[in-house]
C-alpha atoms as a PDB file:
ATOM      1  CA  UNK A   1      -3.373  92.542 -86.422  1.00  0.00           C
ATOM      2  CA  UNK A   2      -1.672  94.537 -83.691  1.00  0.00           C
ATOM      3  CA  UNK A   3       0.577  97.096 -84.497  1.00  0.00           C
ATOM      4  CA  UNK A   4       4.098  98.794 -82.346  1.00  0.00           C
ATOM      5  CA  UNK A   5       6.289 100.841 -83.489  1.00  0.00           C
ATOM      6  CA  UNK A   6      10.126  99.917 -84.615  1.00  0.00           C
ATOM      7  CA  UNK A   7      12.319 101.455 -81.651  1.00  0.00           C
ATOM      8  CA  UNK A   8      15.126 101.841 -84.311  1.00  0.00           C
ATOM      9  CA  UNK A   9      13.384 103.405 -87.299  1.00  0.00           C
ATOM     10  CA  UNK A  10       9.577 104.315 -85.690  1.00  0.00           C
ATOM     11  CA  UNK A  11       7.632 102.518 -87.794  1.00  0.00           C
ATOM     12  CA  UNK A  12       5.052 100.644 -87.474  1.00  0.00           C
ATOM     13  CA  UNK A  13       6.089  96.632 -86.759  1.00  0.00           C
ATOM     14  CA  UNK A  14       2.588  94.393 -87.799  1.00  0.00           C
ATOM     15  CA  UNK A  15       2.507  92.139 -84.861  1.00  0.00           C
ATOM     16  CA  UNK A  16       0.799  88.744 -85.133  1.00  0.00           C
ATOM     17  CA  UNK A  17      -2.049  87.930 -83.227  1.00  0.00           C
ATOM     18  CA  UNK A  18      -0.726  85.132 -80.713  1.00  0.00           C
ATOM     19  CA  UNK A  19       2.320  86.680 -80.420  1.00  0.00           C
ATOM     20  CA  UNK A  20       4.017  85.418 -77.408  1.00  0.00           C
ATOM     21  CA  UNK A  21       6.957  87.184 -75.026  1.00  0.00           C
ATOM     22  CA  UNK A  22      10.209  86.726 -75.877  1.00  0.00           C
ATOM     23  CA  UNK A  23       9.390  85.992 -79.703  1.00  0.00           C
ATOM     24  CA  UNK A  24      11.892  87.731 -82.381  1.00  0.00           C
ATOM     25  CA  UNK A  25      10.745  89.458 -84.962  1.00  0.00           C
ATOM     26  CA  UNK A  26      12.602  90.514 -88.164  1.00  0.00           C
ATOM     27  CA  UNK A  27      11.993  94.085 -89.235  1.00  0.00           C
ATOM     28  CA  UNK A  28      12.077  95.582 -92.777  1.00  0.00           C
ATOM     29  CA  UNK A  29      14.819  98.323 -91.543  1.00  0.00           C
ATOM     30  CA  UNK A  30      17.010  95.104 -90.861  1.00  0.00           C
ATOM     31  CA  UNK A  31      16.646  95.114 -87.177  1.00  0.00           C
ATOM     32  CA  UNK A  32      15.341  92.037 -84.715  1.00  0.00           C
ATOM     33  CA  UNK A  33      13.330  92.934 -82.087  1.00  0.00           C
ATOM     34  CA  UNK A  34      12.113  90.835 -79.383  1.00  0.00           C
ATOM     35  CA  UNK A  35       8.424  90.710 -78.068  1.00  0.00           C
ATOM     36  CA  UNK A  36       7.884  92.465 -74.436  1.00  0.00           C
ATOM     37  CA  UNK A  37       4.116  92.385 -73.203  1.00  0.00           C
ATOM     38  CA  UNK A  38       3.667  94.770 -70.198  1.00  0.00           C
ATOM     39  CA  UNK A  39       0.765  95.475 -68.779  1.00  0.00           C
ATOM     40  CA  UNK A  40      -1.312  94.095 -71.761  1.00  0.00           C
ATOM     41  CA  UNK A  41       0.624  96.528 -74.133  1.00  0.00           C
ATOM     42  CA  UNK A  42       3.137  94.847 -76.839  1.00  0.00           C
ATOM     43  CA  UNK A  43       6.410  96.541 -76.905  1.00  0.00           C
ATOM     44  CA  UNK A  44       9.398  96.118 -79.082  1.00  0.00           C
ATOM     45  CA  UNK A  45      12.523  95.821 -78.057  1.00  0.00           C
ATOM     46  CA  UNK A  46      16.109  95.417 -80.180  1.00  0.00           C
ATOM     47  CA  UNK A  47      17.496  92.033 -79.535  1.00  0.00           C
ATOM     48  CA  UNK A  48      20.528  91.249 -77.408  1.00  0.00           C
ATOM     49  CA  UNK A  49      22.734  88.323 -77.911  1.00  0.00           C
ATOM     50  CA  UNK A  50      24.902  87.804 -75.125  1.00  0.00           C
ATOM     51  CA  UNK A  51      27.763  85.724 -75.234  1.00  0.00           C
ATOM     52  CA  UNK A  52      27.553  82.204 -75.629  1.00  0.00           C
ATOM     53  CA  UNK A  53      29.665  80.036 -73.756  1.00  0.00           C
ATOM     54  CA  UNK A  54      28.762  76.875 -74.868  1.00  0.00           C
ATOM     55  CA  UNK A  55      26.035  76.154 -72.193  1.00  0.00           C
END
């Protein structure tokens, strides 16, 4: 299983296999990150919610 690290608390995030970009994933330090796959490496991002207007 792939592994990144938690851009919040640096540590490691187990990543499943067919992770995809864009995917959340829950952290144990409480954080959501979202999947970013650049140039084949995963990276972890912390989510952002922008506002919703209803769309």
């Amino acid at each position: 299983m792939p592994r990144a690290r938690c851009p919040i608390c640096g540590r490691d995030v187990q990543v499943p296999e067919d992770v995809l970009p864009g995917e959340v994933l829950d952290h144990e330090c409480g954080v959501s990150l979202e999947v970013v796959i650049s140039d084949g490496k995963i990276l972890l991002k912390p989510l952002e919610i922008g506002e919703d207007w209803g769309e």
